[in-house]
Protein backbone atom coordinates (compact mmCIF):
# COMPACT_ATOMS: atom_id res chain seq x y z
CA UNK A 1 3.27 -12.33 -13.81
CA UNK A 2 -0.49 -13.23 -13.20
CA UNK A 3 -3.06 -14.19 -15.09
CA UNK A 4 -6.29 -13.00 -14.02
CA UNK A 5 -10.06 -14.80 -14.37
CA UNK A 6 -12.90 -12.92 -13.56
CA UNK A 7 -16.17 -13.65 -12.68
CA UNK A 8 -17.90 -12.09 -15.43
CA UNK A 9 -16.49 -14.33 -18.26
CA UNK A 10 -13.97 -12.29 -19.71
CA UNK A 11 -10.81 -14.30 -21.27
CA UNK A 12 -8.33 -14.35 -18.85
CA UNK A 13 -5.99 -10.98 -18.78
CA UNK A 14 -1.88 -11.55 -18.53
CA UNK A 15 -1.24 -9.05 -15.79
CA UNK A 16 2.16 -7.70 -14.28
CA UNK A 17 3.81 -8.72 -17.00
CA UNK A 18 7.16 -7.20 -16.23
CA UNK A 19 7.06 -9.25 -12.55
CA UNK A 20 8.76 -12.24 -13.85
CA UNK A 21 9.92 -13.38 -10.26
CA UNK A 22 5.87 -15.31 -9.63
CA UNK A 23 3.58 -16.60 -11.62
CA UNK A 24 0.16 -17.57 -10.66
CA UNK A 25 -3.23 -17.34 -11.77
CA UNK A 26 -6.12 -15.73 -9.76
CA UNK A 27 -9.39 -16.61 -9.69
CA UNK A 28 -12.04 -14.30 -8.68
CA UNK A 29 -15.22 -15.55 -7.55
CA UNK A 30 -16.91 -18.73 -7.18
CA UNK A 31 -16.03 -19.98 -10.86
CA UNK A 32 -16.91 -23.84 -12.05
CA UNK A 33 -14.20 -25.83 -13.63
CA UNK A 34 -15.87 -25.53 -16.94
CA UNK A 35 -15.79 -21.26 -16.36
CA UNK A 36 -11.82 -21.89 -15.83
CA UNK A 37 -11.06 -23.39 -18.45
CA UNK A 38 -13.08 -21.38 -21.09
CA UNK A 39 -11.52 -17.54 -19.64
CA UNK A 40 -8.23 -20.07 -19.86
CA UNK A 41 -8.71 -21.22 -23.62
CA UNK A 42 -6.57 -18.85 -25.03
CA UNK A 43 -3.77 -19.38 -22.82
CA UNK A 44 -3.53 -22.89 -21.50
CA UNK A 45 -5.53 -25.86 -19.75
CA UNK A 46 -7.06 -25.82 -16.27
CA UNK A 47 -5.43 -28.52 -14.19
CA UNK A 48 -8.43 -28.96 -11.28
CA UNK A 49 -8.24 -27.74 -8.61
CA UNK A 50 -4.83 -26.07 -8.00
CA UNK A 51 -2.86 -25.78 -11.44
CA UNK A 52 -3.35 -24.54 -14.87
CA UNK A 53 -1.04 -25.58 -17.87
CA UNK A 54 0.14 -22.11 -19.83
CA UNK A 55 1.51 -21.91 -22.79
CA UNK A 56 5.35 -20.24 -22.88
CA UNK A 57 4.25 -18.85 -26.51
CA UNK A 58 0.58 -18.00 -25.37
CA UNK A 59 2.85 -15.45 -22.57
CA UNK A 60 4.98 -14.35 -24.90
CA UNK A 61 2.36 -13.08 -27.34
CA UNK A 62 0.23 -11.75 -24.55
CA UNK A 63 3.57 -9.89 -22.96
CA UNK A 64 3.41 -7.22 -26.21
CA UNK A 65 7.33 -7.65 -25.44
CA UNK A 66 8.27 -10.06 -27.85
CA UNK A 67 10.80 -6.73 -29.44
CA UNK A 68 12.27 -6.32 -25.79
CA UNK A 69 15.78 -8.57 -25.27
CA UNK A 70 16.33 -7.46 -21.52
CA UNK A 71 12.29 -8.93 -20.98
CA UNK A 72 13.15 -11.62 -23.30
CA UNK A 73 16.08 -12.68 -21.27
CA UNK A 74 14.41 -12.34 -18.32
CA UNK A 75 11.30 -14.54 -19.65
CA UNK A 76 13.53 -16.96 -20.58
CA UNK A 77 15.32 -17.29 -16.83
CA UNK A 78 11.98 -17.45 -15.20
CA UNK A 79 10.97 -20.43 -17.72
CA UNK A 80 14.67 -22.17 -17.19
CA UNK A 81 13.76 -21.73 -13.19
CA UNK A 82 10.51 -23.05 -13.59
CA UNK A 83 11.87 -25.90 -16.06
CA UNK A 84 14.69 -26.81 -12.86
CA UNK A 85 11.79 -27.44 -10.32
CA UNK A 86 9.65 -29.36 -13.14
CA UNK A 87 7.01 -26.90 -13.37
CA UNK A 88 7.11 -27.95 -17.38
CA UNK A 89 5.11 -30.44 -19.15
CA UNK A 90 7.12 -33.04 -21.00
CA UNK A 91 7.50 -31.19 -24.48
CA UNK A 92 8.43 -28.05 -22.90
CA UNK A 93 5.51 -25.76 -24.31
CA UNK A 94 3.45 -25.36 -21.43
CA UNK A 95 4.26 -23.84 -17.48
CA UNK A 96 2.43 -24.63 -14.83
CA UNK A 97 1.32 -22.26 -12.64
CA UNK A 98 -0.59 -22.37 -9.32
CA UNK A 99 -4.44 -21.07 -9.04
CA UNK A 100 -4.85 -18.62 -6.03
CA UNK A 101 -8.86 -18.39 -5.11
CA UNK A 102 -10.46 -14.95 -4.33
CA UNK A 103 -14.06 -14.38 -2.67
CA UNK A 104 -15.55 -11.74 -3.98
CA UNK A 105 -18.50 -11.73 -1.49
């Protein structure tokens, strides 16, 4: 799964959704923290300069497979693997994912 940010100030777009073996969000373009976090509003928190916060629910919603049990179960080993290397915030809403930089120049 990957969340993508765009230059051109789109809200970020939940791509690959099925892919539930990574999870990172790309950046394309030479974005300020501020730009981050506003394509990220919908979704989560930027965490400068190499993490955003997303939320589980925000993913779900954005998936369009909240009907699906076979992605549900799936979602829900990829958030249990993410919880058992403490890539959740305390409460258990939010999964942090790494931010992967893209020139597009």
């Amino acid at each position: 799964m990957i969340i993508q940010i765009s230059a051109d100030g789109r809200p970020a777009e939940v791509l690959d959704i099925d892919d539930l073996t990574r999870f990172k969000v790309v950046v394309e373009g030479h974005l300020t923290g501020e730009e981050i976090q506003a394509s990220l509003a919908s979704l989560g928190r930027f965490d400068p300069p190499k993490h955003a916060w997303i939320l589980i629910d925000a993913l779900k919603t954005a998936s369009d497979r909240e009907n699906n049990s076979d992605w549900q179960l799936a979602f829900a080993g990829m958030v249990s693997y993410a919880a058992s290397n403490g890539w959740l915030d305390d409460s258990g809403i939010e999964m942090r994912a790494h931010l992967e930089y893209i020139s597009t120049t």
